[in-house]
C-alpha atoms as a PDB file:
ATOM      1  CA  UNK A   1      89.645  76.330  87.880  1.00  0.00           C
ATOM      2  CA  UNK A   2      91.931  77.014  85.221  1.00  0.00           C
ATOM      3  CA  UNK A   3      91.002  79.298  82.601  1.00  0.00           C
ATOM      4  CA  UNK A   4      91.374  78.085  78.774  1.00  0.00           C
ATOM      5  CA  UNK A   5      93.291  80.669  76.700  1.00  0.00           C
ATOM      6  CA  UNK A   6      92.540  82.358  73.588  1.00  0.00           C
ATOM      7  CA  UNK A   7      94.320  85.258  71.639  1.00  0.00           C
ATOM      8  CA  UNK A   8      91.473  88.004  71.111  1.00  0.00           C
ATOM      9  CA  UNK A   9      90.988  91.090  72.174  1.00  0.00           C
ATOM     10  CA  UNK A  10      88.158  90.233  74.661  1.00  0.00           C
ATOM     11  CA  UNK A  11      87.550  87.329  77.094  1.00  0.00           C
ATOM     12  CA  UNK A  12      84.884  84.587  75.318  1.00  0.00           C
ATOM     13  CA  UNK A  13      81.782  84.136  77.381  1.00  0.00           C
ATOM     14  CA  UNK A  14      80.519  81.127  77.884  1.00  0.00           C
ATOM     15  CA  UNK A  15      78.103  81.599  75.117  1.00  0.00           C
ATOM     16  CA  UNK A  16      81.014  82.707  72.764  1.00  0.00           C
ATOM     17  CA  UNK A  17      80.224  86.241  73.155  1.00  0.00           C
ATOM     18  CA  UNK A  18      83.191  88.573  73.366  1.00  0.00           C
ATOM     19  CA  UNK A  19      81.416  91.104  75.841  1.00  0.00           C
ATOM     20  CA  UNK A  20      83.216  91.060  78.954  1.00  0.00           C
ATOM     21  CA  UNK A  21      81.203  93.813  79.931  1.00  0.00           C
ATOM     22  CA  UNK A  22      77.708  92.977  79.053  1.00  0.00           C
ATOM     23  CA  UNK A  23      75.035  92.259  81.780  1.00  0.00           C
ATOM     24  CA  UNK A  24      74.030  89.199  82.813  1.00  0.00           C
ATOM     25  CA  UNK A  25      70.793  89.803  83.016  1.00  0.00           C
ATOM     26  CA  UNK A  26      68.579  88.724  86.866  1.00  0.00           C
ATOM     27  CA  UNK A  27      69.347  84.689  85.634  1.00  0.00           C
ATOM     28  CA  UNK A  28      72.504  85.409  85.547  1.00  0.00           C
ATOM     29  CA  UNK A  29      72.692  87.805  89.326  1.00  0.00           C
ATOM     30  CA  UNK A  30      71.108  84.825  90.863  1.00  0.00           C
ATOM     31  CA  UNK A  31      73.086  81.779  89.222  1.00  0.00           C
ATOM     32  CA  UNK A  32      74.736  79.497  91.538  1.00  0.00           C
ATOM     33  CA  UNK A  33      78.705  80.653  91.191  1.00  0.00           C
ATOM     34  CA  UNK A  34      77.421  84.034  91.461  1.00  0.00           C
ATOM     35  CA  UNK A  35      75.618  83.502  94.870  1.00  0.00           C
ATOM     36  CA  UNK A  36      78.444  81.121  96.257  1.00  0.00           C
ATOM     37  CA  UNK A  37      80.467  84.437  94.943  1.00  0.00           C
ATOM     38  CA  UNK A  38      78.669  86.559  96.939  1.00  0.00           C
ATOM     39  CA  UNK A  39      78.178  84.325 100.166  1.00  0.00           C
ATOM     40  CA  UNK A  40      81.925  84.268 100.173  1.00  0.00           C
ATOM     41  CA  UNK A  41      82.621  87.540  99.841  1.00  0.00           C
ATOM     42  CA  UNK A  42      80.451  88.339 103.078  1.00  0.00           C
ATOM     43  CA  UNK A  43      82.325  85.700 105.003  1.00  0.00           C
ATOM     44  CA  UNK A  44      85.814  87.089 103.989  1.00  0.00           C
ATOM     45  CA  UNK A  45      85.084  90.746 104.185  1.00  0.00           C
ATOM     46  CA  UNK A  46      83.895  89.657 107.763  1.00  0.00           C
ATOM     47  CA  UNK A  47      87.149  87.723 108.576  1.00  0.00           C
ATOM     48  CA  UNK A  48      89.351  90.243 107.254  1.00  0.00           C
ATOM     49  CA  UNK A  49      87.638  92.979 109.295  1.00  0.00           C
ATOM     50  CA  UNK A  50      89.657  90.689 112.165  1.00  0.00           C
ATOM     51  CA  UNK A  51      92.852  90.013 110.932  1.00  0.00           C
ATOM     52  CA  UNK A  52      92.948  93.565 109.896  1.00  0.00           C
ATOM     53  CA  UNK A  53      94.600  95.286 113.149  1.00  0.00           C
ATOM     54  CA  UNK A  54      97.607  92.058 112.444  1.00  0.00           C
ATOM     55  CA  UNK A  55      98.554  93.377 109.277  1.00  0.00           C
ATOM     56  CA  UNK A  56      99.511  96.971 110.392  1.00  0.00           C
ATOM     57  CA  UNK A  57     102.784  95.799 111.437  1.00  0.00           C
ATOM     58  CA  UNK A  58     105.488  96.067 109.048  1.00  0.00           C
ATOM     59  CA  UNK A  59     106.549  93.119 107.535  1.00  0.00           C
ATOM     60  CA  UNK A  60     110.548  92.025 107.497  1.00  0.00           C
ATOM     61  CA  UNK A  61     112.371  90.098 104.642  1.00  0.00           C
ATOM     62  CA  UNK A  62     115.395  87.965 105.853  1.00  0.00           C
ATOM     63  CA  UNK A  63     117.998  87.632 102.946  1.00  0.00           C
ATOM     64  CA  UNK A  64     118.384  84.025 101.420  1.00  0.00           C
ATOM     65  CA  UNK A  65     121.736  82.440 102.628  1.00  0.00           C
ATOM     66  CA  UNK A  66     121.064  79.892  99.434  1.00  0.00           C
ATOM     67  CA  UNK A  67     121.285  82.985  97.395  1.00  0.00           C
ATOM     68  CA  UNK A  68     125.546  82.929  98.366  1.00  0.00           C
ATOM     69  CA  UNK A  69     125.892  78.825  98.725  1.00  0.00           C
ATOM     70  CA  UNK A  70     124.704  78.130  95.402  1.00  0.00           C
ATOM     71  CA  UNK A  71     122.313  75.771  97.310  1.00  0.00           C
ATOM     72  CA  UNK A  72     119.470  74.338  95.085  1.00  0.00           C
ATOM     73  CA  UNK A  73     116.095  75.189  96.813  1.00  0.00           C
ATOM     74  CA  UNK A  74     113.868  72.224  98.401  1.00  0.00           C
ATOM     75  CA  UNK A  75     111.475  70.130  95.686  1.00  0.00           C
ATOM     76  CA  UNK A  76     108.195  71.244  96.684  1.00  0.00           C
ATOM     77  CA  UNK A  77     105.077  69.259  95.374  1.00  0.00           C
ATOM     78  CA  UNK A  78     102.965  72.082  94.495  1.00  0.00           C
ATOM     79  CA  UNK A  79     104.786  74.210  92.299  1.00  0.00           C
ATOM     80  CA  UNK A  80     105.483  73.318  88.860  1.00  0.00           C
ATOM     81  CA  UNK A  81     108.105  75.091  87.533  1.00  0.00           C
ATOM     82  CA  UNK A  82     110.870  74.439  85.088  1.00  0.00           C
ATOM     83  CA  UNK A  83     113.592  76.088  86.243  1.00  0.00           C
ATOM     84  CA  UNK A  84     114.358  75.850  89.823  1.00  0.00           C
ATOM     85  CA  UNK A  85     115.473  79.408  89.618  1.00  0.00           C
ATOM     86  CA  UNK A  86     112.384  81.097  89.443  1.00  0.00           C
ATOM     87  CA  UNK A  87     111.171  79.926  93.052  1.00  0.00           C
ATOM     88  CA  UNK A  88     113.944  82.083  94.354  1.00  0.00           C
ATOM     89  CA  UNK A  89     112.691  85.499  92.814  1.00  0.00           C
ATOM     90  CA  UNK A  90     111.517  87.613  95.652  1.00  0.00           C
ATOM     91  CA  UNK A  91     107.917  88.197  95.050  1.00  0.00           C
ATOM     92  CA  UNK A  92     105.865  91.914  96.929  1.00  0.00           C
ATOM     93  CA  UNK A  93     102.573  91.521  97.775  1.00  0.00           C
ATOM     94  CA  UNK A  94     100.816  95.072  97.519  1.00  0.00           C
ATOM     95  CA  UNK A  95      97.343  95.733  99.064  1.00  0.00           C
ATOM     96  CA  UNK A  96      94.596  98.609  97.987  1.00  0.00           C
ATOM     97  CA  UNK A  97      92.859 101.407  99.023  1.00  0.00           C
ATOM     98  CA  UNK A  98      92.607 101.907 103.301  1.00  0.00           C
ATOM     99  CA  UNK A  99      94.000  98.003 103.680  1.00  0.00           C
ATOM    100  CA  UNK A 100      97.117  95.977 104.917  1.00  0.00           C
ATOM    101  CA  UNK A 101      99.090  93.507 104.153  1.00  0.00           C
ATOM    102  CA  UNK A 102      96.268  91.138 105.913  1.00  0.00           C
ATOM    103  CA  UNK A 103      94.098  91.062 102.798  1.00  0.00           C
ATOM    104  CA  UNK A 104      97.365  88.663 101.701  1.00  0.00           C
ATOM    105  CA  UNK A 105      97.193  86.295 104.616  1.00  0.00           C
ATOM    106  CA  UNK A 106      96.233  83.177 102.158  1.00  0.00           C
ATOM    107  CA  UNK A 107      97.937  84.285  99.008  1.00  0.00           C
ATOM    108  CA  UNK A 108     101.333  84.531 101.057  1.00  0.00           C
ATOM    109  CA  UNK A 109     100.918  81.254 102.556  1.00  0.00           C
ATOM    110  CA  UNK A 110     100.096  79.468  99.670  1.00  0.00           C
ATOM    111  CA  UNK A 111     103.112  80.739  97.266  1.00  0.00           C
ATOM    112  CA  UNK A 112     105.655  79.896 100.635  1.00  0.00           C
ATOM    113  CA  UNK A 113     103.954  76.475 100.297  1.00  0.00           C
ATOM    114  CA  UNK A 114     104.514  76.230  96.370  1.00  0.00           C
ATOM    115  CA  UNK A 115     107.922  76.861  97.424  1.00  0.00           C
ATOM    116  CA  UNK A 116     108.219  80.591  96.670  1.00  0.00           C
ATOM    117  CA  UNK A 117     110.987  81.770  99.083  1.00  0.00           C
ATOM    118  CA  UNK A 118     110.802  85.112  99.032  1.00  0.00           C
ATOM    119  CA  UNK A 119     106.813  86.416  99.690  1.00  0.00           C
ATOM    120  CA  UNK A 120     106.659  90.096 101.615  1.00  0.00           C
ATOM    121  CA  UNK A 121     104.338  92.470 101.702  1.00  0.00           C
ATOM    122  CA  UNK A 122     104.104  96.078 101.939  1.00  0.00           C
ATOM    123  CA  UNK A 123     102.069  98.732 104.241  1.00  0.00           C
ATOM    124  CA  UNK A 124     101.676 101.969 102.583  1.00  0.00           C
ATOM    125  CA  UNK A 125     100.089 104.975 104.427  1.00  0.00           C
ATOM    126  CA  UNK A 126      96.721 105.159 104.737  1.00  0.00           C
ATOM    127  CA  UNK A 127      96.458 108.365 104.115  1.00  0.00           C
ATOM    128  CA  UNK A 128      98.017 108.335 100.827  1.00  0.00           C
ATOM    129  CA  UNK A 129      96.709 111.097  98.918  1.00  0.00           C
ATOM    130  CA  UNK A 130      98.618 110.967  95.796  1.00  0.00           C
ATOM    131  CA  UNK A 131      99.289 107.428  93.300  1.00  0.00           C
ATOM    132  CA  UNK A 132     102.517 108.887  91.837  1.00  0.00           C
ATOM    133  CA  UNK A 133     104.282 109.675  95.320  1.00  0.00           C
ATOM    134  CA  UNK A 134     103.418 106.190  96.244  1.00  0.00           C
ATOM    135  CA  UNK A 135     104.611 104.433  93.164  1.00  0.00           C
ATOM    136  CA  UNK A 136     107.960 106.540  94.353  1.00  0.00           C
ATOM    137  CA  UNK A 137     107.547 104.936  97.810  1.00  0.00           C
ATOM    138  CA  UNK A 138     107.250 101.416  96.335  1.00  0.00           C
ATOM    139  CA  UNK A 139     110.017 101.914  94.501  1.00  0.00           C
ATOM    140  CA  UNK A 140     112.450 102.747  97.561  1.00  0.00           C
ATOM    141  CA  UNK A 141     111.007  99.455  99.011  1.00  0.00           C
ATOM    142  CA  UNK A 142     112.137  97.576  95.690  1.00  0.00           C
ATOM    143  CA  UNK A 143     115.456  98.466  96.223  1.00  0.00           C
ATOM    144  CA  UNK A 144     115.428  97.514  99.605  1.00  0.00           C
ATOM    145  CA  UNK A 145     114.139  94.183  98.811  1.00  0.00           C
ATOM    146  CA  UNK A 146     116.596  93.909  96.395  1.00  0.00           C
ATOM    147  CA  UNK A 147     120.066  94.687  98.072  1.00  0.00           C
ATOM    148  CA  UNK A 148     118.582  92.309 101.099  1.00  0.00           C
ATOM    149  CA  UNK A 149     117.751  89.270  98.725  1.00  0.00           C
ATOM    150  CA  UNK A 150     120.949  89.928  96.071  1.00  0.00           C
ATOM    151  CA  UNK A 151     118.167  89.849  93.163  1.00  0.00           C
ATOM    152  CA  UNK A 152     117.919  92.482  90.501  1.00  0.00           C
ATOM    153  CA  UNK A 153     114.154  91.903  89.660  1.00  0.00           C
ATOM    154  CA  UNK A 154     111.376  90.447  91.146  1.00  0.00           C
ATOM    155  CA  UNK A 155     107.194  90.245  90.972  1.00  0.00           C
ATOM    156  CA  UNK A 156     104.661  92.420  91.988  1.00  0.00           C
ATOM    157  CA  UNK A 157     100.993  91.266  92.588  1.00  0.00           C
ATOM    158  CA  UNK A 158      98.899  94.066  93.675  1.00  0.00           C
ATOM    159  CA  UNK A 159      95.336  94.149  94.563  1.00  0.00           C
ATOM    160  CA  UNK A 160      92.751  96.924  93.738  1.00  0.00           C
ATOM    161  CA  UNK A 161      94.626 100.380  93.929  1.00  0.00           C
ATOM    162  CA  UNK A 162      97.637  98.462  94.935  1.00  0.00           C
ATOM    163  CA  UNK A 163      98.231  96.915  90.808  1.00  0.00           C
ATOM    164  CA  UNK A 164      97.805 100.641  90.054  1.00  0.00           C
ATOM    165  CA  UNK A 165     100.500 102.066  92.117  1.00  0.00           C
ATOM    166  CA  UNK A 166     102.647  99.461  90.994  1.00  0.00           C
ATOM    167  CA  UNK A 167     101.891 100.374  87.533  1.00  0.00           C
ATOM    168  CA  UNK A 168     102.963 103.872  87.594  1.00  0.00           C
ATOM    169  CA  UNK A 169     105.785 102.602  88.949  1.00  0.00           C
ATOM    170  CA  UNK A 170     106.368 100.500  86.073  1.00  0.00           C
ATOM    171  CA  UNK A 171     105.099 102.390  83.398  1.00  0.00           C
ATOM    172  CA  UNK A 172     106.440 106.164  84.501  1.00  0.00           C
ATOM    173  CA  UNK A 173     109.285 105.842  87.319  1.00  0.00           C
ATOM    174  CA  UNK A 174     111.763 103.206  85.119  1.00  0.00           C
ATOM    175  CA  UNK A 175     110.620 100.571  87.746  1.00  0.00           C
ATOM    176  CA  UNK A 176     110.626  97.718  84.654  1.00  0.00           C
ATOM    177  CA  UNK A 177     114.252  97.205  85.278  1.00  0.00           C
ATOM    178  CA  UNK A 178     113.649  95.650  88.844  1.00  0.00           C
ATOM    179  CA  UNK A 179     110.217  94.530  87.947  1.00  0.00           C
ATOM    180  CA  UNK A 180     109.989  90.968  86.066  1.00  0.00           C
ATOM    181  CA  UNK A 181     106.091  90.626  86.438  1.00  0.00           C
ATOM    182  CA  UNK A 182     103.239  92.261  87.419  1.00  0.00           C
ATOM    183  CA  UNK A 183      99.738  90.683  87.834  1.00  0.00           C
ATOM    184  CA  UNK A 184      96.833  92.782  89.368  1.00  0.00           C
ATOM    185  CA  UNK A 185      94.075  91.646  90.968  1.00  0.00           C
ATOM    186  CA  UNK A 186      90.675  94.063  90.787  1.00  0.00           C
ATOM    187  CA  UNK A 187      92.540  96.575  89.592  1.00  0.00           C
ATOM    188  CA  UNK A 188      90.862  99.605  87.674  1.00  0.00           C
ATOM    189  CA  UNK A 189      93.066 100.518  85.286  1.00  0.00           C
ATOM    190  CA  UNK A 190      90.080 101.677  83.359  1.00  0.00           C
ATOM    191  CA  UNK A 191      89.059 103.737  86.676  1.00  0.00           C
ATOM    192  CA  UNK A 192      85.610 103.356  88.817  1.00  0.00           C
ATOM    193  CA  UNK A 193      82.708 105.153  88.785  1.00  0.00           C
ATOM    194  CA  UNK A 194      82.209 104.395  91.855  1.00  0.00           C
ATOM    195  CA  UNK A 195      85.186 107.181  92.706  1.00  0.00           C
ATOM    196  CA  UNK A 196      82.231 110.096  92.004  1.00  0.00           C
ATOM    197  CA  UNK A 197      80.997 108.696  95.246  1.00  0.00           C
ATOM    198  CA  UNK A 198      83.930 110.419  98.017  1.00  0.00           C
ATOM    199  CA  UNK A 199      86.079 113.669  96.386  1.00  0.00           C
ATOM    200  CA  UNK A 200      89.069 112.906  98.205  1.00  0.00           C
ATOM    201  CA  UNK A 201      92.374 113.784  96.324  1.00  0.00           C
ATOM    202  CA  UNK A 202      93.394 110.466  95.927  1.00  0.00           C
ATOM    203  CA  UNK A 203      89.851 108.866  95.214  1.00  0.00           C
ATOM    204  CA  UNK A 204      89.603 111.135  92.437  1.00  0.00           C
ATOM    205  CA  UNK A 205      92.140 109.694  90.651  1.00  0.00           C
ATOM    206  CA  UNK A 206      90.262 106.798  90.609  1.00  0.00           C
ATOM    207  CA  UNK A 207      87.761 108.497  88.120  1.00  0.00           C
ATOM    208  CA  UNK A 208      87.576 107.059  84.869  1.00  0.00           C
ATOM    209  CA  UNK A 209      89.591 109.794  82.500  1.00  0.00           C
ATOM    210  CA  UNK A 210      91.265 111.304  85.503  1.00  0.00           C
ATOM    211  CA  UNK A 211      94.665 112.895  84.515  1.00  0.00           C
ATOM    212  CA  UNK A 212      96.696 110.193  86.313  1.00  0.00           C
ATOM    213  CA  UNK A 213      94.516 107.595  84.469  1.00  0.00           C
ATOM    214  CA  UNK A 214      95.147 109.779  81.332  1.00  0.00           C
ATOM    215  CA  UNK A 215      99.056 109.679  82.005  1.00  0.00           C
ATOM    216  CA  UNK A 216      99.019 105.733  82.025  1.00  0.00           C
ATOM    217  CA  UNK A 217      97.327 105.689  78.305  1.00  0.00           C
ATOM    218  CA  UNK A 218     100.423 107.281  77.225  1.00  0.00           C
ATOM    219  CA  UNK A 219     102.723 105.293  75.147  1.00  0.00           C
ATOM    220  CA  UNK A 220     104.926 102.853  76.674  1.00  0.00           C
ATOM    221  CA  UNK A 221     107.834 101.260  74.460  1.00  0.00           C
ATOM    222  CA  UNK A 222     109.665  98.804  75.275  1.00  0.00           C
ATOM    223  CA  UNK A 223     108.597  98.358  78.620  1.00  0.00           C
ATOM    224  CA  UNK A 224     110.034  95.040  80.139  1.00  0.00           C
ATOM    225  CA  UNK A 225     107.343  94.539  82.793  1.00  0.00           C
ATOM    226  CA  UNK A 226     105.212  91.323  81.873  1.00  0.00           C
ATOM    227  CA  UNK A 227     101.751  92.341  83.203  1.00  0.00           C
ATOM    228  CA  UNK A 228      98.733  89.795  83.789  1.00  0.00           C
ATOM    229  CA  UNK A 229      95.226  91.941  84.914  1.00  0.00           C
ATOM    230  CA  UNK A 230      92.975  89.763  86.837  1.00  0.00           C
ATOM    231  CA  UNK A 231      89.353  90.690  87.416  1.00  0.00           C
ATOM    232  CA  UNK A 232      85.883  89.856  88.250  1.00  0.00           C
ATOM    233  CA  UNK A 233      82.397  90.229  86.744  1.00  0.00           C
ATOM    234  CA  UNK A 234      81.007  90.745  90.330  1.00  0.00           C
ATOM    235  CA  UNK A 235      83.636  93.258  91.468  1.00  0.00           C
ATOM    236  CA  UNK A 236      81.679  95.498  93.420  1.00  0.00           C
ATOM    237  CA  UNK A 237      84.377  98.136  93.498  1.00  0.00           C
ATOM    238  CA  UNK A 238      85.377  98.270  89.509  1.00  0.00           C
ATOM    239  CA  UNK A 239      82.527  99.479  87.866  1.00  0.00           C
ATOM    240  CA  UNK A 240      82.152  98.694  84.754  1.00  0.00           C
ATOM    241  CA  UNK A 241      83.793  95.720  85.630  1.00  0.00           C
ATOM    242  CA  UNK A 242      86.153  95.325  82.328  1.00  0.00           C
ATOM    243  CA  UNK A 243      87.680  98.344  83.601  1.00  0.00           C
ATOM    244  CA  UNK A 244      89.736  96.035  85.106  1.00  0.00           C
ATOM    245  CA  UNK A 245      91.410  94.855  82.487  1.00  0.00           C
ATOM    246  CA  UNK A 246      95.172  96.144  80.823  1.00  0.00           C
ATOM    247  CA  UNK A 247      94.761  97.267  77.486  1.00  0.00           C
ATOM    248  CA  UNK A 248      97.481  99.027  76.577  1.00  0.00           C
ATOM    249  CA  UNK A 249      98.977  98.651  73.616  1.00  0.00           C
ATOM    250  CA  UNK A 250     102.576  98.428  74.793  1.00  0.00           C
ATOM    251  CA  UNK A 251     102.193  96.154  77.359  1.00  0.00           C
ATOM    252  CA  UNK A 252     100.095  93.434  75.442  1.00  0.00           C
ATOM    253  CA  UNK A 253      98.742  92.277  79.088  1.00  0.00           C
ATOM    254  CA  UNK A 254      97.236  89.429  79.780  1.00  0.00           C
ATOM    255  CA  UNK A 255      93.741  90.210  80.812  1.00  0.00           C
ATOM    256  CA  UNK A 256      91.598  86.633  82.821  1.00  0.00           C
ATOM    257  CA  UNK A 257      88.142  87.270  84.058  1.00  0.00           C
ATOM    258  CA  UNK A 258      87.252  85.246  86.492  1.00  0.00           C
ATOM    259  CA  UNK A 259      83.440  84.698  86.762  1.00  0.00           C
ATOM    260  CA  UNK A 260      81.454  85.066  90.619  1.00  0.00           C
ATOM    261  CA  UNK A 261      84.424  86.265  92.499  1.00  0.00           C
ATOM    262  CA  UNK A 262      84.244  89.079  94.854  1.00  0.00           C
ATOM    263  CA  UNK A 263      86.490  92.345  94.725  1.00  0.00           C
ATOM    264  CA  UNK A 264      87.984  91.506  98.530  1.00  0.00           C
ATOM    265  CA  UNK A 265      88.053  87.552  97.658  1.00  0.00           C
ATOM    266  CA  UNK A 266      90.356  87.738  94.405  1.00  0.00           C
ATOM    267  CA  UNK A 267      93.273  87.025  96.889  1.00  0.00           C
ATOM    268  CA  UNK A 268      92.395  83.963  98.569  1.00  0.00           C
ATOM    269  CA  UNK A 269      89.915  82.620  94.760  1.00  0.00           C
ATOM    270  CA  UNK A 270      91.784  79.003  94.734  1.00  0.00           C
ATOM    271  CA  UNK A 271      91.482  79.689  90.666  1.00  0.00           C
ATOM    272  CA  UNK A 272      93.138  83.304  90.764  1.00  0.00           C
ATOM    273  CA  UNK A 273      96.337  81.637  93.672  1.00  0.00           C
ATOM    274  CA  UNK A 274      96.312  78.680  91.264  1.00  0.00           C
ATOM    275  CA  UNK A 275      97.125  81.038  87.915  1.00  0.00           C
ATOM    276  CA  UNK A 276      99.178  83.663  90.269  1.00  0.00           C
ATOM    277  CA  UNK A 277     101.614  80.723  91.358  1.00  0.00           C
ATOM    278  CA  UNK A 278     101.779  80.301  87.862  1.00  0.00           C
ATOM    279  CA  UNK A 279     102.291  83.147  86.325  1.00  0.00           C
ATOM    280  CA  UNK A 280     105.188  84.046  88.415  1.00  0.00           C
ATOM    281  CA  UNK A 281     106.711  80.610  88.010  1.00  0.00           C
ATOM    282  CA  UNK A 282     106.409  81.286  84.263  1.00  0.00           C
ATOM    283  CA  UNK A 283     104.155  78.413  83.308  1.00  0.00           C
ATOM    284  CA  UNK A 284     101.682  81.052  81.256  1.00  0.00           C
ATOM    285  CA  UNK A 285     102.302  82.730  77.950  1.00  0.00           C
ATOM    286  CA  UNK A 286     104.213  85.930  78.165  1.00  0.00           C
ATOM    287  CA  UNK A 287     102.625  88.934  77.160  1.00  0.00           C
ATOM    288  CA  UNK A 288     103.497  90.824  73.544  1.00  0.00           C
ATOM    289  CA  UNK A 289     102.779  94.420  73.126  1.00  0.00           C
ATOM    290  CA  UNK A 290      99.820  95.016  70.618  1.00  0.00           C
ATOM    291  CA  UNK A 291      98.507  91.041  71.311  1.00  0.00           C
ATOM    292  CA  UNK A 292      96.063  90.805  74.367  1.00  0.00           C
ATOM    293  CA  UNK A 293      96.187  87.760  75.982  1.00  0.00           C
ATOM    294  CA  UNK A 294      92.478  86.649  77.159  1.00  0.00           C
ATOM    295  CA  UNK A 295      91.020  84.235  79.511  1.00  0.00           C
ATOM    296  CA  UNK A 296      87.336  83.235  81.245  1.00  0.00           C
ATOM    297  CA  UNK A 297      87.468  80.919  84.094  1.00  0.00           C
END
């Protein structure tokens, strides 16, 4: 379902309230999209407990001989895009907190069939401790993506703590100059209380007003990174829930809530792959800093 656009500083309910935040109230916890939401959720938190030992293998990116040929890429049906260009740009899937690049399984497959032809993925340790030292890690995979693909820039989607790593890396480590977009997917840019729950180093990070969190409210001129922050009113990992949305001022993100989707199901939504393939094919409005950019599907 594609979600109608309109240039305020919060997402329109259905009612017309701008309260992304807001309960729902018990009609609203036991309305049909939110218990299809939830069904689903069960069923791919179950699958993905499978696939999971398949996605701890690294994944490879083979360079693009088109890339040398000048060789226009194949029509594909399924991706709309205007310039035939933009299928080429490599795009890096990035997963969250104790996951793999499984939790991508659909995503990648469906932007390969759009006629993407770069989609990777990348593992970081589990046992990360520390979101700045992996924003420095993702950033040593950028580069390797790009000397192997012969692009300068490309897109980032991450999902949960994997939007926020790539973040800092935007926002902090100069990584706008290889990064064209960046769209996040649960993300909590505002933090989680749910991060009081387990004191680990790098959980407490997570805290709403942690210092990292802190560091990331600092100003950001002329960053070059378009950012789009996807999230959820029944994200059961970002609480509040609009803590998933982007609102700094510098990056004028594009902030679309997407209404009875689950925190592990934002990557395989057929809404949120719909607006990803189009976001990174360009087909959305580009950000502006100090203009958000909000959506309700």
């Amino acid at each position: 379902m594609r979600p109608s656009v309109d240039p305020v500083s919060g997402p329109e309910s259905h009612t017309g309230q701008r309260s992304p935040g807001a309960p729902r109230g018990l009609r609203g916890l036991c309305s049909p999209t939110t218990l299809t939401g939830g069904l689903t959720e069960l069923a791919w938190v179950g699958a993905h407990v499978l696939m999971y030992p398949l996605g701890t293998r690294m994944e490879a990116l083979r360079p693009d001989p088109r890339r040398r040929t000048g060789e226009q890429p194949p029509a594909v049906r399924a991706l709309f895009c205007e310039d035939p260009l933009a299928a080429r740009v490599p795009v890096l899937l990035v997963h969250g907190l104790v996951d793999n690049r499984s939790v991508f399984s659909v995503m990648r497959r469906s932007l390969r069939r759009r006629g993407f032809a770069h989609v990777c993925s990348w593992n970081y340790s589990p046992f990360l401790t520390d979101i700045a030292r992996a924003a420095t890690d993702l950033g040593q995979q950028i580069e390797r993506i790009c000397e192997q693909t012969g692009h300068d820039r490309l897109h980032i989607v991450g999902h949960s703590l994997g939007g926020l790593i790539a973040r800092y890396h935007v926002q902090r480590q100069g990584g706008d100059r290889h990064v064209e977009s960046l769209v996040t997917l649960g993300t909590p840019h505002q933090g989680s209380v749910l991060a009081h729950v387990l004191p680990t180093p790098l959980v407490r990070q997570l805290r709403p007003g942690s210092p990292v969190l802190r560091e990331l409210e600092e100003p950001a001129p002329g960053c070059r990174t378009q950012v789009t922050a996807v999230y959820s009113d029944l994200d059961q990992m970002v609480l509040p829930t609009h803590s998933g949305r982007c609102d700094h001022p510098d990056l004028g993100a594009r902030n679309l809530l997407f209404r009875g989707v689950g925190h592990m199901s934002l990557p395989i939504h057929r809404g949120v792959l719909d607006e990803v393939a189009a976001t990174l094919a360009g087909l959305r409005p580009a950000p502006r800093p100090g203009r958000h950019i909000a959506a309700v599907a």
